[in-house]
Protein backbone atom coordinates (compact mmCIF):
# COMPACT_ATOMS: atom_id res chain seq x y z
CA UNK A 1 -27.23 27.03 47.59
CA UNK A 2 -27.07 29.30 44.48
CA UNK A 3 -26.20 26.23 42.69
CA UNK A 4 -30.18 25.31 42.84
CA UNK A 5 -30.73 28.25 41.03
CA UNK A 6 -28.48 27.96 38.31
CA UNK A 7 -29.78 24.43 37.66
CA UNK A 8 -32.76 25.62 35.73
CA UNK A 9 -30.51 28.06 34.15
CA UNK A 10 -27.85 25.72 33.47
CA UNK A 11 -29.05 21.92 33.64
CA UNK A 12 -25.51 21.43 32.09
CA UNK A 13 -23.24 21.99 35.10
CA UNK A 14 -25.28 23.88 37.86
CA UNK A 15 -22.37 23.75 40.11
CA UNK A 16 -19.91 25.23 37.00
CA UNK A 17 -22.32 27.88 35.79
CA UNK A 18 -20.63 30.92 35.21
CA UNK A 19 -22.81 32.90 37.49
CA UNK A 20 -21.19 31.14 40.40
CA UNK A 21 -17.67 31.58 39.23
C-alpha cells in the first residue's frame, strides 16, 4: 500500500522507490 505513496514521489517506479526497499 506504501507503493501509492511513493507514486507521487516517484512516478518513475512507485513499486522500486527506494523508500520501499
Amino acid at each position: 500500500m506504501e507503493g501509492k505513496s511513493n507514486l507521487r514521489s516517484t512516478p518513475k517506479a512507485p513499486f522500486t522507490s527506494p523508500l520501499c526497499q
